[in-house]
N, C-alpha and C. Protein backbone atom coordinates (compact mmCIF):
# COMPACT_ATOMS: atom_id res chain seq x y z
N UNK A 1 0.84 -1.18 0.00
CA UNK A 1 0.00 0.00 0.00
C UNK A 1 0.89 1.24 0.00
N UNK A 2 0.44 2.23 -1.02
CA UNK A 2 1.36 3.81 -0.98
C UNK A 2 0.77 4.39 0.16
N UNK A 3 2.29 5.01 0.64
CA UNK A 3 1.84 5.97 1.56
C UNK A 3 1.30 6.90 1.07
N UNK A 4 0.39 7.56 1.93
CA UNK A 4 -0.59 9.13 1.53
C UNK A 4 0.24 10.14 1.80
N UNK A 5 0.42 10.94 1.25
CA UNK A 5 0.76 12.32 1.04
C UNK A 5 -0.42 13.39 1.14
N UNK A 6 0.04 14.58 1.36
CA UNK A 6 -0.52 16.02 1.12
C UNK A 6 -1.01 15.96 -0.45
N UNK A 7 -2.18 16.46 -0.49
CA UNK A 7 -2.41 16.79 -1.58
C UNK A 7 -2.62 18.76 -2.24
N UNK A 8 -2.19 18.72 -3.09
CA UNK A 8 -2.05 20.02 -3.39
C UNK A 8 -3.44 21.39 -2.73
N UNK A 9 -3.55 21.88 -1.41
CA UNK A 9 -4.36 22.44 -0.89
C UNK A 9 -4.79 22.46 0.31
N UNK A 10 -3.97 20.92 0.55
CA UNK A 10 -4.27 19.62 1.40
C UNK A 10 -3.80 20.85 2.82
N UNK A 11 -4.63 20.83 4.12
CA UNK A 11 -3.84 20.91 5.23
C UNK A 11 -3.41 20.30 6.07
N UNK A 12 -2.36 20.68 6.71
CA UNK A 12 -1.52 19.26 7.21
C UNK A 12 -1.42 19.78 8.51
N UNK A 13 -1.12 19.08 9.90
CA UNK A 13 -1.47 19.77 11.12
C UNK A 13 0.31 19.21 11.50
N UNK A 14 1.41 20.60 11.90
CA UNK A 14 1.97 20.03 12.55
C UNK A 14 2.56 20.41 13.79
N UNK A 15 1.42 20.40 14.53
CA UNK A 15 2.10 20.70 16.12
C UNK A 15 2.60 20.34 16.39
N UNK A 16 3.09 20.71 17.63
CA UNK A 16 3.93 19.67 18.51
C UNK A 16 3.17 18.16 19.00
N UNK A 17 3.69 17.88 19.23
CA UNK A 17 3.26 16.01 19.60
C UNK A 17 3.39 15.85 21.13
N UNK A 18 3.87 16.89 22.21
CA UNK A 18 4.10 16.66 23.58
C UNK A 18 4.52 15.21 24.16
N UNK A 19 3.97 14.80 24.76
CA UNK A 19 4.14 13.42 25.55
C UNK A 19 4.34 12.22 24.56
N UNK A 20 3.66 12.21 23.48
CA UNK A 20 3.25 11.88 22.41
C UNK A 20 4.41 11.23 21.54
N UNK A 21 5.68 12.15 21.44
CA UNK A 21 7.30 12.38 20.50
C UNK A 21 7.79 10.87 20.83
N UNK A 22 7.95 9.86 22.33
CA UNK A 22 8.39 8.68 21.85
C UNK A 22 8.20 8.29 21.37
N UNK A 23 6.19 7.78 21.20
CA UNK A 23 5.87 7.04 20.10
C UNK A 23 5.59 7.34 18.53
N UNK A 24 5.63 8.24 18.30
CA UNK A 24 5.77 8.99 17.47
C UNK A 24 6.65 8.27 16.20
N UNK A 25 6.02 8.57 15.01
CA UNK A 25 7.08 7.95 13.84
C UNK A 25 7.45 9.07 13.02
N UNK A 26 8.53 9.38 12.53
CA UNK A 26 8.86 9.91 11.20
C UNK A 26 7.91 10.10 9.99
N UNK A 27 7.61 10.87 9.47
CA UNK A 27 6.58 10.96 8.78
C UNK A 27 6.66 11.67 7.45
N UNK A 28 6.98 11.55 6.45
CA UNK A 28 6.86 12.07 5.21
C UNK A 28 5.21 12.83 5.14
N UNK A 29 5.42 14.23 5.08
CA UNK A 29 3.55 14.60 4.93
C UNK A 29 3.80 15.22 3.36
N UNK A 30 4.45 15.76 2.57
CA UNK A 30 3.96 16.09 1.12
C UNK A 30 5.41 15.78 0.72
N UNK A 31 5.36 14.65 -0.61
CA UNK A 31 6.40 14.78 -1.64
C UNK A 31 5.89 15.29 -2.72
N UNK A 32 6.73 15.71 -3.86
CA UNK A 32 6.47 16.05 -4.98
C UNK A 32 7.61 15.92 -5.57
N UNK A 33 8.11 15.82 -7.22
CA UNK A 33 9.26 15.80 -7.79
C UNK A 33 10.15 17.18 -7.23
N UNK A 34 9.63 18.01 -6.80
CA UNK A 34 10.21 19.03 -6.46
C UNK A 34 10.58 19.50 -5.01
N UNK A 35 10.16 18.37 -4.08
CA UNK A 35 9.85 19.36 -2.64
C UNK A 35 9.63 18.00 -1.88
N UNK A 36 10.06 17.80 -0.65
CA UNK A 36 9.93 16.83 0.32
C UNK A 36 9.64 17.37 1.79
N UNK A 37 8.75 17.26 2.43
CA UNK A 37 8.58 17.76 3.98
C UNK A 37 8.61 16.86 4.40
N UNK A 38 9.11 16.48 5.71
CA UNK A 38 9.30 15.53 6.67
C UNK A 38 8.73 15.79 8.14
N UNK A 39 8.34 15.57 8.66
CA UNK A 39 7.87 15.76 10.26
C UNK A 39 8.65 14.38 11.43
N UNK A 40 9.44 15.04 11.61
CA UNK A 40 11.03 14.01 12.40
C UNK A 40 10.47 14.07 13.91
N UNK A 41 10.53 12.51 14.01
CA UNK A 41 9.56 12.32 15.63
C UNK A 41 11.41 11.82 16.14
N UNK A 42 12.13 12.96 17.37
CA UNK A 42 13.20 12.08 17.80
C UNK A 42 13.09 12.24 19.48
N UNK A 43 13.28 11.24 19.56
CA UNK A 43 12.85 10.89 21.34
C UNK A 43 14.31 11.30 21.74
N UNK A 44 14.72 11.81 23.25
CA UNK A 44 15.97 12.54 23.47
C UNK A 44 17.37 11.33 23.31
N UNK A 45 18.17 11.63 22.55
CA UNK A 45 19.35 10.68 22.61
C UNK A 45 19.17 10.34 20.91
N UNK A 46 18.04 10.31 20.19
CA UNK A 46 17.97 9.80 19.21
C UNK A 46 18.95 10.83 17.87
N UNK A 47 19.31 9.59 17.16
CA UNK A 47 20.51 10.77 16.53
C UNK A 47 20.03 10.14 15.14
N UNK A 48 20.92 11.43 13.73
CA UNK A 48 20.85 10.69 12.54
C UNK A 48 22.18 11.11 12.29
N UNK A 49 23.05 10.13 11.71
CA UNK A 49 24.30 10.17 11.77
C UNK A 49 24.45 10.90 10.20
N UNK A 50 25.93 11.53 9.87
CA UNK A 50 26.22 12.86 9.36
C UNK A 50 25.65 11.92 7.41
N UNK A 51 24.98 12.85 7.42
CA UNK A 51 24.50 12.66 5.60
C UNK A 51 24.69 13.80 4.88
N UNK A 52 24.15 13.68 3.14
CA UNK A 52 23.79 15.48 2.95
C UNK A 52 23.04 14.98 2.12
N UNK A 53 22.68 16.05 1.39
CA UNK A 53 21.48 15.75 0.26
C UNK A 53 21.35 16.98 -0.73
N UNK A 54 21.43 16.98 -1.87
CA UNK A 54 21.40 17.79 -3.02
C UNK A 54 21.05 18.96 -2.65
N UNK A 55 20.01 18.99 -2.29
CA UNK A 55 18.66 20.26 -2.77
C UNK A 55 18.81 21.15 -1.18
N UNK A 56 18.88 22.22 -0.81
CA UNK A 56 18.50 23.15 0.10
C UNK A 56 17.65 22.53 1.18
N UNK A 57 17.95 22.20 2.34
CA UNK A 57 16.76 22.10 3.31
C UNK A 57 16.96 23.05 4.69
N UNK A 58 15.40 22.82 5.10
CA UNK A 58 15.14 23.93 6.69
C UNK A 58 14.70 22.72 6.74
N UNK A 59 15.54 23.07 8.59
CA UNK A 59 15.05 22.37 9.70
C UNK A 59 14.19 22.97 10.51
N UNK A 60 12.90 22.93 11.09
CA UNK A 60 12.01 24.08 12.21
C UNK A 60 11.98 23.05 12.77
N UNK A 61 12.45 23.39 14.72
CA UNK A 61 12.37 22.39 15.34
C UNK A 61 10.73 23.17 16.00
N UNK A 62 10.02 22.43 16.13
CA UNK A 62 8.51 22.37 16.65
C UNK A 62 8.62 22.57 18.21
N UNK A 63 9.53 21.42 18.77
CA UNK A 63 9.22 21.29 20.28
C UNK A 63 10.78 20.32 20.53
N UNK A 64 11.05 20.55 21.79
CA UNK A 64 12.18 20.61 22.43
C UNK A 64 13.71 20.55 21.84
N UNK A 65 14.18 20.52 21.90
CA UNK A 65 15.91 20.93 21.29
C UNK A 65 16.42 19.79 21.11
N UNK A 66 17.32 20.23 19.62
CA UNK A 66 17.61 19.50 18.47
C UNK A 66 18.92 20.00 18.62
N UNK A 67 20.37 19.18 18.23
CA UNK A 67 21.91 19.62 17.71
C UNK A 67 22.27 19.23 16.32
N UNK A 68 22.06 20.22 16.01
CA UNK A 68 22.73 20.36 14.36
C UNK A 68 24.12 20.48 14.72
N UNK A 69 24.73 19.33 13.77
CA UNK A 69 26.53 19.44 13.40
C UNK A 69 26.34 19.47 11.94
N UNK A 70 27.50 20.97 11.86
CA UNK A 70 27.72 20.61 10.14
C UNK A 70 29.40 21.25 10.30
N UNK A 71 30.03 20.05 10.24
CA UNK A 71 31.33 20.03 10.28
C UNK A 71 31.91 20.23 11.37
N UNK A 72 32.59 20.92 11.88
CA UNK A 72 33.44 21.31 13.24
C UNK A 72 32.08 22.58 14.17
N UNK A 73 31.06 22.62 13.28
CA UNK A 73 30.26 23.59 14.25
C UNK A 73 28.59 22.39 14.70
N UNK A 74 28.52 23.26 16.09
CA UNK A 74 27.43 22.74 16.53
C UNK A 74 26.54 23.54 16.75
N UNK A 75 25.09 23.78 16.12
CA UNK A 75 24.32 24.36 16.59
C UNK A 75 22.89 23.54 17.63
N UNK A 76 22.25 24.25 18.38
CA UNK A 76 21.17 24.01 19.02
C UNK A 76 20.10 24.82 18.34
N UNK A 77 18.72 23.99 18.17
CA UNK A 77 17.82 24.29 17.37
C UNK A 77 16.77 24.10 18.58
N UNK A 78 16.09 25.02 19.37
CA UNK A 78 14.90 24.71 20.20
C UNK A 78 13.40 25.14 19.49
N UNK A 79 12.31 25.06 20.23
CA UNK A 79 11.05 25.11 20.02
C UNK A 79 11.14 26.38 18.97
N UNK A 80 9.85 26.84 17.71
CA UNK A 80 10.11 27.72 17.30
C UNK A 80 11.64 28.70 16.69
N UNK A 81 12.94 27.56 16.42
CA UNK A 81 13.51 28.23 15.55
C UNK A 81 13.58 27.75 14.32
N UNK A 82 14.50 27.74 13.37
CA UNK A 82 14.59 27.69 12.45
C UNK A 82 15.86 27.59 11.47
N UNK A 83 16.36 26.99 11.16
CA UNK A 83 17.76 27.50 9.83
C UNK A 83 17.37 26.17 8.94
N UNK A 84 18.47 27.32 8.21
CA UNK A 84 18.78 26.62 6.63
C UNK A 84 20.11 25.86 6.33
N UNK A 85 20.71 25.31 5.51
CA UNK A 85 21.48 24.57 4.93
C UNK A 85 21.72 24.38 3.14
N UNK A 86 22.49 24.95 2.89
CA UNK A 86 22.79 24.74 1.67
C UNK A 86 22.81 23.09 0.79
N UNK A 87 22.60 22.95 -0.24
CA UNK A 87 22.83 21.79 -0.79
C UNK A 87 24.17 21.21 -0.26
N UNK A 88 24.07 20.08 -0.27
CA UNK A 88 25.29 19.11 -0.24
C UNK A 88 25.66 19.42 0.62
N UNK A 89 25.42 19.95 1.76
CA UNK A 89 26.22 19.93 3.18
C UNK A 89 25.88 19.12 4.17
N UNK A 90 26.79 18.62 4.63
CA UNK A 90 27.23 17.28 5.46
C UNK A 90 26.60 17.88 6.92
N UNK A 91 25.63 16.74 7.54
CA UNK A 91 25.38 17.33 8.63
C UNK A 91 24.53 16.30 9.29
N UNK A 92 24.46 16.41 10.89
CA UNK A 92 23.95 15.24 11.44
C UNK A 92 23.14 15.86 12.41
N UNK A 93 22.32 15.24 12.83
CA UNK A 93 20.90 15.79 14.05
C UNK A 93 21.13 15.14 14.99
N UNK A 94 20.91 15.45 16.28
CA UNK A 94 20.93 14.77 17.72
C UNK A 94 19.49 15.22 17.93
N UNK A 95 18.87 14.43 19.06
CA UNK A 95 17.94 15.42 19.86
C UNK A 95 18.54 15.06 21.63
N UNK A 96 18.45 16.57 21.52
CA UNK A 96 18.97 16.91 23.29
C UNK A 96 17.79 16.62 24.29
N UNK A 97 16.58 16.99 23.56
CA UNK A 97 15.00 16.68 24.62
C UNK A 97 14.27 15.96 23.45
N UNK A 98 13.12 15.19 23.96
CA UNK A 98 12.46 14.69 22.93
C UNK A 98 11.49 16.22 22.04
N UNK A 99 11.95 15.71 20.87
CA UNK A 99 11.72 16.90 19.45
C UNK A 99 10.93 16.54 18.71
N UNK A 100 10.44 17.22 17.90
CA UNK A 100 9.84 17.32 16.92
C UNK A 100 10.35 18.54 15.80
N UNK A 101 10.74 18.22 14.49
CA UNK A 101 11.45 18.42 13.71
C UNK A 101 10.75 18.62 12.08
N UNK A 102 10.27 20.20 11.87
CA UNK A 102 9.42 20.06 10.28
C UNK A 102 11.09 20.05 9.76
N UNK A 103 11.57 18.87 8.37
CA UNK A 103 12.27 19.22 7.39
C UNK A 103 11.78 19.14 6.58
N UNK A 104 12.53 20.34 5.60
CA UNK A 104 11.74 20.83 4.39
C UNK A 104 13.17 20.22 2.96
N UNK A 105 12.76 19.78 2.16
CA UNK A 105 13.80 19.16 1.26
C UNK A 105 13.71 19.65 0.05
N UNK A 106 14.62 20.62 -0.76
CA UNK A 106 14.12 21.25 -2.00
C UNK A 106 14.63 19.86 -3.01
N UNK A 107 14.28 19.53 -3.73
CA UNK A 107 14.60 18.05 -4.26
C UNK A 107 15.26 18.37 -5.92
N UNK A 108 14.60 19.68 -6.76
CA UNK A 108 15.09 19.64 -7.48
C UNK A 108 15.59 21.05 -7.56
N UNK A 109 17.63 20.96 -7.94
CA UNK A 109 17.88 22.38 -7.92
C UNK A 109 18.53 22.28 -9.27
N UNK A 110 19.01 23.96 -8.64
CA UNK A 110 19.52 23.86 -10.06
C UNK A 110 21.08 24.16 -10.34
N UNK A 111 21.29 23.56 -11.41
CA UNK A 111 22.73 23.57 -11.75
C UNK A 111 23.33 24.50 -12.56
N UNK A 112 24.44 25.03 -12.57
CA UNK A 112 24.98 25.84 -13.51
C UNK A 112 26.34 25.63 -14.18
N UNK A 113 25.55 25.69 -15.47
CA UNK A 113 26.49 25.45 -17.07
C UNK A 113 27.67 26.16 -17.32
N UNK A 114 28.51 25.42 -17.51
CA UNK A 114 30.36 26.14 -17.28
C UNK A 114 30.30 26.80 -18.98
């Protein structure tokens, strides 16, 4: 069976999850050839070890604090902030408290002709 997605109009609810974040799963809510959102359920300790990925993404952490590493720097991401990341940059997530995590995935970018 396909998973369901957002549909173009579609509203998608993503609060925080409170008490809720252990059991909680990872959740793809809209793909498109162009665009990936994710809603990242990480219970505290839970990590994703260092990846990257083409296309531009934001991380908005929803609810309790998140550690972004991208290279020799560490940031903390709590309730209501926000950053960005360039394509192809190497970077790994911790959660410091149990989180909740909108990522946003630009999927198709663009390249430039030498």
């Amino acid at each position: 069976m396909a998973l369901q997605h957002a549909r173009p109009g579609e509203v998608v609810r993503v609060q925080p999850q409170g008490g809720s974040v252990q059991e909680a799963r990872t959740e793809t809510l809209i793909k498109t050839d162009d665009l990936e959102v994710i809603r990242l359920a990480a219970p505290a300790g839970k990590a994703i070890p260092t990846h990257q990925v083409p296309g531009e993404i934001t991380l908005q952490c929803l609810e309790g604090v998140v550690e972004l590493a991208c290279g020799d720097v560490n940031r903390r991401l709590a309730a209501g902030e926000l950053t960005y990341l360039s394509g192809a940059t190497p970077h790994a997530v911790r959660a410091i408290e149990d989180a909740s995590v909108l990522l946003t995935i630009l999927l198709q970018h663009k390249t430039t002709q030498a």
